[in-house]
N, C-alpha and C. Protein backbone atom coordinates (compact mmCIF):
# COMPACT_ATOMS: atom_id res chain seq x y z
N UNK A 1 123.01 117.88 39.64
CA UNK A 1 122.03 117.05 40.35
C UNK A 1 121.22 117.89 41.34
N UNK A 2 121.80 119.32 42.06
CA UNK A 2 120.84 119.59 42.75
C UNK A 2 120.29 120.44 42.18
N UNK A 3 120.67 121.09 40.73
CA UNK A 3 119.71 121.85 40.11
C UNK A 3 117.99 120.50 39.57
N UNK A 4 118.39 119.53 39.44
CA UNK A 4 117.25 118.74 39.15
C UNK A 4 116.59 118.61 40.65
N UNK A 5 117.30 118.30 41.28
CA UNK A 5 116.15 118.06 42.80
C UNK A 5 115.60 119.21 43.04
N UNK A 6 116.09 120.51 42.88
CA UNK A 6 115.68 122.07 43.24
C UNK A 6 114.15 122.42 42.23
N UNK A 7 114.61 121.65 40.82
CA UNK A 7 113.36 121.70 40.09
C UNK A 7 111.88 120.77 40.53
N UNK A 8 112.83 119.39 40.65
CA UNK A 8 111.48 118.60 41.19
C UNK A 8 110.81 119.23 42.06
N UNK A 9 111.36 119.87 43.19
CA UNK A 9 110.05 120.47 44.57
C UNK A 9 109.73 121.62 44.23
N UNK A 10 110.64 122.95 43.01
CA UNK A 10 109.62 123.67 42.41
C UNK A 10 108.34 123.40 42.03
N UNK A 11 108.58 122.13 40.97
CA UNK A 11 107.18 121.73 40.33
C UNK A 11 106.18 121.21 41.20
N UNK A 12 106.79 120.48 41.82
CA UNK A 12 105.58 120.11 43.20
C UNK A 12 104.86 121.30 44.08
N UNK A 13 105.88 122.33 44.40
CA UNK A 13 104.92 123.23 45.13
C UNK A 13 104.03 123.83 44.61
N UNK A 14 104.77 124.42 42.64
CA UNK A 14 103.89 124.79 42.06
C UNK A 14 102.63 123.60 41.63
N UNK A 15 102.45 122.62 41.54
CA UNK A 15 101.13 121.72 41.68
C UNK A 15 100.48 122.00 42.74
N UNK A 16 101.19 121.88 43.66
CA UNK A 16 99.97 122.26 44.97
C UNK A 16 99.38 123.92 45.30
N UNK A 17 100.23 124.65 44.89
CA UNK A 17 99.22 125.90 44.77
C UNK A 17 98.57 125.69 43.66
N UNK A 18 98.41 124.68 42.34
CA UNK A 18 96.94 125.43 41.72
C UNK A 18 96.37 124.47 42.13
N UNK A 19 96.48 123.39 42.37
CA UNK A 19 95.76 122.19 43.27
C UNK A 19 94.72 123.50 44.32
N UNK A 20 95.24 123.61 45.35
CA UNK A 20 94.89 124.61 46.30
C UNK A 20 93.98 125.43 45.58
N UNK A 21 94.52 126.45 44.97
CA UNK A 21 94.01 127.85 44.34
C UNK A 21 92.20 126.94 43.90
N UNK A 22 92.16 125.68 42.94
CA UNK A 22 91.26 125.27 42.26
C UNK A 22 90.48 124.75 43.14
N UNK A 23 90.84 124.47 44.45
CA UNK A 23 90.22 123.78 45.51
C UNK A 23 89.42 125.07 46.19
N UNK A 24 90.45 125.84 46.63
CA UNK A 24 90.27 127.08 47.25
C UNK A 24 88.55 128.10 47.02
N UNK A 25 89.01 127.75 45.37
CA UNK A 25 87.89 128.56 44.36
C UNK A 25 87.90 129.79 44.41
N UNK A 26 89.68 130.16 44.49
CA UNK A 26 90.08 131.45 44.56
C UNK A 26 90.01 131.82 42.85
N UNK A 27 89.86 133.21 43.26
CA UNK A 27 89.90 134.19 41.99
C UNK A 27 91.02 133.64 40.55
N UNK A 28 90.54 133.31 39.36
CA UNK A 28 91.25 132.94 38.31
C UNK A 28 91.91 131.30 38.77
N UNK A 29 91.39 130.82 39.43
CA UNK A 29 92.03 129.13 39.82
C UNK A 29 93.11 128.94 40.01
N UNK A 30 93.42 127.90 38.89
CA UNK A 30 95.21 128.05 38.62
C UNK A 30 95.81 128.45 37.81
N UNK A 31 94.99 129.36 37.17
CA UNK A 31 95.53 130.10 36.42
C UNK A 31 96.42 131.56 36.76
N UNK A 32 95.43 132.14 37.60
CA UNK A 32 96.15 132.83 38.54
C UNK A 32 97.42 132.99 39.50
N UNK A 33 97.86 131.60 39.55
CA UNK A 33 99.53 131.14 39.91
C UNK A 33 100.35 130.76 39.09
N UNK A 34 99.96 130.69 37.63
CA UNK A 34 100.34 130.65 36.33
C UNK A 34 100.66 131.67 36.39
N UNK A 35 99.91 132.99 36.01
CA UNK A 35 99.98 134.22 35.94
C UNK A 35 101.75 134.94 36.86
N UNK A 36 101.10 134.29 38.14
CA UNK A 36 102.07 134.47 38.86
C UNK A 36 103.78 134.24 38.87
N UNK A 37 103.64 132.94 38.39
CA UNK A 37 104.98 132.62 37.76
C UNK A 37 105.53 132.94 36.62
N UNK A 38 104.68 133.60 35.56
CA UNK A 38 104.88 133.71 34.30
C UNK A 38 105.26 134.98 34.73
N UNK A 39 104.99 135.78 35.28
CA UNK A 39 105.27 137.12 35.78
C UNK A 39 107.31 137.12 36.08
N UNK A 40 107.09 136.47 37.02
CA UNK A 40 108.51 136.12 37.86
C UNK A 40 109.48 135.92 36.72
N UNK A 41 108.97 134.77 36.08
CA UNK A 41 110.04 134.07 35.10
C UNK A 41 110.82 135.05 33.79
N UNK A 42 109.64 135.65 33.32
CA UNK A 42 109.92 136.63 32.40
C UNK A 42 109.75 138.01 32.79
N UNK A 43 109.87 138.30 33.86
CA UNK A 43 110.43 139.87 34.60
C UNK A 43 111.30 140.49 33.76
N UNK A 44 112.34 140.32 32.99
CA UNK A 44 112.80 140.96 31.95
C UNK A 44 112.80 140.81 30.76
N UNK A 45 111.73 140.42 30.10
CA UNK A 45 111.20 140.12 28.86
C UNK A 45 109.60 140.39 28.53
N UNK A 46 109.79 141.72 28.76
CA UNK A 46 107.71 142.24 28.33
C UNK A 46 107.46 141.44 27.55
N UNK A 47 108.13 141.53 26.40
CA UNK A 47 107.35 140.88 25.17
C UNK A 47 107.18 139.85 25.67
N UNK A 48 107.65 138.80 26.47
CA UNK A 48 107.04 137.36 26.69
C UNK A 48 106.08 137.06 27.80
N UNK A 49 106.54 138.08 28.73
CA UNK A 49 105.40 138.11 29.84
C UNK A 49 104.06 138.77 29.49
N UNK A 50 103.91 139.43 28.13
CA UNK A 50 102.52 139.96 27.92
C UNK A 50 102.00 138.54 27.15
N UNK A 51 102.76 137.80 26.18
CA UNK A 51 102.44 137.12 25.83
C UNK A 51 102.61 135.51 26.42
N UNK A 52 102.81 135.48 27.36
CA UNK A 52 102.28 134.47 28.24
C UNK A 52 100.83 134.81 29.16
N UNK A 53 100.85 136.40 29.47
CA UNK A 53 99.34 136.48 29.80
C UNK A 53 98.18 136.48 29.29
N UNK A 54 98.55 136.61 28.17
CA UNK A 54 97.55 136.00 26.94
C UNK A 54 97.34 134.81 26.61
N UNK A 55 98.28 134.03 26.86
CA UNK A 55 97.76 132.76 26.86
C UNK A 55 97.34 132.38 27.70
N UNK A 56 97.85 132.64 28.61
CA UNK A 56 97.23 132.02 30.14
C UNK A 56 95.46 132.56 30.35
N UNK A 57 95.78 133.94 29.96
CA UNK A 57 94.09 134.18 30.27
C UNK A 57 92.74 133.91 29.34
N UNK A 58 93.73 133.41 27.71
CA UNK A 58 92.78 133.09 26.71
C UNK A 58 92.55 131.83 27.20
N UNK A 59 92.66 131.17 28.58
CA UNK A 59 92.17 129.78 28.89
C UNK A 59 90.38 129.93 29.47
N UNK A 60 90.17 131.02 29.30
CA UNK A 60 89.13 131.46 30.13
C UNK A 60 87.74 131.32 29.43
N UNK A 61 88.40 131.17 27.23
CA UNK A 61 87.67 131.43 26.55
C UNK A 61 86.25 132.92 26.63
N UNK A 62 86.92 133.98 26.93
CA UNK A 62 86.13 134.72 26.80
C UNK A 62 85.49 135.38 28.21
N UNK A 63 85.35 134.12 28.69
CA UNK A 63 85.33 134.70 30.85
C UNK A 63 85.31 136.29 31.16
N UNK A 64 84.71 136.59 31.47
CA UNK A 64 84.95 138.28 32.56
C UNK A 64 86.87 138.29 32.77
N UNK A 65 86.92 137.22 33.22
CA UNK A 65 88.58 137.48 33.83
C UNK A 65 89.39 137.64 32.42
N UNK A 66 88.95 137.56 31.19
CA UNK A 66 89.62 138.05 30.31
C UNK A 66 90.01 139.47 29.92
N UNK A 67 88.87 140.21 30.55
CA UNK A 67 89.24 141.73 30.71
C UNK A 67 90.38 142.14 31.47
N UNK A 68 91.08 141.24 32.06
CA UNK A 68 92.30 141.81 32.71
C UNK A 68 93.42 141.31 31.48
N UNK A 69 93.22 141.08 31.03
CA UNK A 69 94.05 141.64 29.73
C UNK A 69 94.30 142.92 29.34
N UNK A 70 93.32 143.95 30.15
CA UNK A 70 93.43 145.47 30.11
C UNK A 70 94.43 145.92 30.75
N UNK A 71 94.89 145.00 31.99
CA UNK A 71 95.85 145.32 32.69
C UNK A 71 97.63 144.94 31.88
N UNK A 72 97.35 144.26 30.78
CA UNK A 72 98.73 144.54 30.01
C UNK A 72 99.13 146.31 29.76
N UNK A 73 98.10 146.67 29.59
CA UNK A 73 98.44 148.68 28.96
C UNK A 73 99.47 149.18 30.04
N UNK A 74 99.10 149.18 31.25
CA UNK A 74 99.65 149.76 32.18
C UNK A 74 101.46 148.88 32.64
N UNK A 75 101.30 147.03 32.66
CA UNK A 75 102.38 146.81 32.84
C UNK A 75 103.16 146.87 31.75
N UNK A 76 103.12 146.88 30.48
CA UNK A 76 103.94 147.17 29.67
C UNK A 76 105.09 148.55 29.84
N UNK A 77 104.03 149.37 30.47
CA UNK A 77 105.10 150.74 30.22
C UNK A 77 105.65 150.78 31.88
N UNK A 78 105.63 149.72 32.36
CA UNK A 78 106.19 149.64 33.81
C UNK A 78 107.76 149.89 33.60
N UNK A 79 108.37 150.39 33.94
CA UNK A 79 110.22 150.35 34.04
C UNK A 79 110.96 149.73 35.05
N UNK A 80 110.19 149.30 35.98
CA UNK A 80 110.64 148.67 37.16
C UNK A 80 111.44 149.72 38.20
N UNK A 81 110.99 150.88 38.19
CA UNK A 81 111.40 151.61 39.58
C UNK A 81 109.83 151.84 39.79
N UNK A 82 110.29 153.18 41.18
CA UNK A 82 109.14 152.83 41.81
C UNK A 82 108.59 154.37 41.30
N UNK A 83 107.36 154.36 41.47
CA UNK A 83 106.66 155.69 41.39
C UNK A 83 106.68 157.28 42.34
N UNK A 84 105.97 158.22 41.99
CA UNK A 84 106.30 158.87 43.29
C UNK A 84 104.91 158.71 44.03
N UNK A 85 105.37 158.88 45.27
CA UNK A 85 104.40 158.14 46.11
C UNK A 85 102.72 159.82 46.74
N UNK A 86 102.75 160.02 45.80
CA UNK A 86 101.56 161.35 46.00
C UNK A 86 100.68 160.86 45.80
N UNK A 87 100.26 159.88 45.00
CA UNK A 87 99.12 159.42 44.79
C UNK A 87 98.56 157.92 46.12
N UNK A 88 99.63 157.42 46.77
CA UNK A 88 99.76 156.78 47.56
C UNK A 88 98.43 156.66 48.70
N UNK A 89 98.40 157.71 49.65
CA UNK A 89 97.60 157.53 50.30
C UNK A 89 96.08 157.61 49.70
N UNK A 90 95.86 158.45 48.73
CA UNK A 90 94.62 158.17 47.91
C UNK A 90 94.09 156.76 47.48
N UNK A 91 94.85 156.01 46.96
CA UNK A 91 94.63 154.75 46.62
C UNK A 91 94.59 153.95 48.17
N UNK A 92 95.15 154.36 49.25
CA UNK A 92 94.42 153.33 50.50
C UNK A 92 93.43 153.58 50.61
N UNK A 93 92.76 154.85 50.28
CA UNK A 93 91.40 155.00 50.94
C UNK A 93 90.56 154.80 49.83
N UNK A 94 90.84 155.18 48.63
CA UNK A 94 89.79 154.52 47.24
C UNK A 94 89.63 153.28 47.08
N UNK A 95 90.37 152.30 47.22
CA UNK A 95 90.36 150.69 46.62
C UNK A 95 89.15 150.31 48.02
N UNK A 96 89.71 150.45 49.41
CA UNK A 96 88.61 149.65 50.53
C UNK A 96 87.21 150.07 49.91
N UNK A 97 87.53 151.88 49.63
CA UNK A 97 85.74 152.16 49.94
C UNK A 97 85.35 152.00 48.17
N UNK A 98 86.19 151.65 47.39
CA UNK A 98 85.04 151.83 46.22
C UNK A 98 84.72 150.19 46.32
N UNK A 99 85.28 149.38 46.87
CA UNK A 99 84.39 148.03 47.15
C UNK A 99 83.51 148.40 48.68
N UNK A 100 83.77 149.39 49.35
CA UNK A 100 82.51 149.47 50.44
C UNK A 100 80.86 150.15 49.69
N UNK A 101 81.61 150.79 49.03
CA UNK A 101 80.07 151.31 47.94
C UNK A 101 79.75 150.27 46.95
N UNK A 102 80.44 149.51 46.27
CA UNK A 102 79.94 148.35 45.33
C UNK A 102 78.81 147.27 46.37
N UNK A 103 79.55 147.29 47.97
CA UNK A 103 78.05 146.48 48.68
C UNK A 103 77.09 146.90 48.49
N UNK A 104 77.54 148.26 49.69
CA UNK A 104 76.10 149.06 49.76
C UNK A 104 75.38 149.37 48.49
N UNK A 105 75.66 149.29 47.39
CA UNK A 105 74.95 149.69 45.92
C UNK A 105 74.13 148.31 45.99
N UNK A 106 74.57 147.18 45.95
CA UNK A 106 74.20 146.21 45.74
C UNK A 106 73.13 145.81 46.75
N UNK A 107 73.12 145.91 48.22
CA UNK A 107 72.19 145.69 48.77
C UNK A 107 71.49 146.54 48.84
N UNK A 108 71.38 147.62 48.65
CA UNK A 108 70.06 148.95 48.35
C UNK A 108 69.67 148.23 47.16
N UNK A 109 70.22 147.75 46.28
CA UNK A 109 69.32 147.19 44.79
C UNK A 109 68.88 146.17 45.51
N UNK A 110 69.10 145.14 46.05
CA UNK A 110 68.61 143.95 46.24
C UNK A 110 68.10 143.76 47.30
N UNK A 111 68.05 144.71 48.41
CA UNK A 111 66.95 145.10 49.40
C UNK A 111 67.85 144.04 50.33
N UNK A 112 68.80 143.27 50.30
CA UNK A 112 69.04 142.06 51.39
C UNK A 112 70.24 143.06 51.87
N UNK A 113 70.04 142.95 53.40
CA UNK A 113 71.28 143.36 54.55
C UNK A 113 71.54 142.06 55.20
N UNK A 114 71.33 140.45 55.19
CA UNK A 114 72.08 139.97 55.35
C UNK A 114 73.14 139.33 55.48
């Protein structure tokens, strides 16, 4: 019995984050907390977690956000330890600024600084 009550307020919280997420008009809706759980659930089963992200993201019919389906290549050959960390501080300073140059590219094309 408290594995059923433990499920009922799973499912409820998970309703209200894609409730939220779709409200939000965050990145991938609720699909994206799909993603999220499908991740969790099948953590030791690639084969099902690639193929739950395929389904989940073929909801998109074709969408831009279907290109992260590219991102299966890389988690597939994940092993679940951790990496060595040399490449580490490079990636803090590449990810901020290659979205600080995707602005500035964009407003030099489009002439708007506001």
């Amino acid at each position: 019995d408290n594995f059923r009550g433990q499920l009922f307020w799973q499912c409820v919280s998970i309703a209200c984050m894609c409730l939220s997420a779709g409200e939000l008009h965050t990145d991938y809706k609720f699909i994206g907390v799909a993603l999220i759980i499908i991740f969790y659930i099948y953590r030791d089963r690639p084969l099902m977690r690639a193929a739950g992200m395929v389904i989940a993201l073929g909801q998109f019919y074709g969408g831009v956000e279907t290109a992260a389906l590219l991102a299966l290549i890389p988690i597939c050959f994940y092993n679940g330890k951790l990496g060595k960390h040399k490449w580490q501080k490079f990636f803090y300073i590449y990810y901020p600024g290659h979205l600080l140059l995707i602005v500035l590219l964009r407003r030099i094309m489009t002439g708007s600084w506001i």
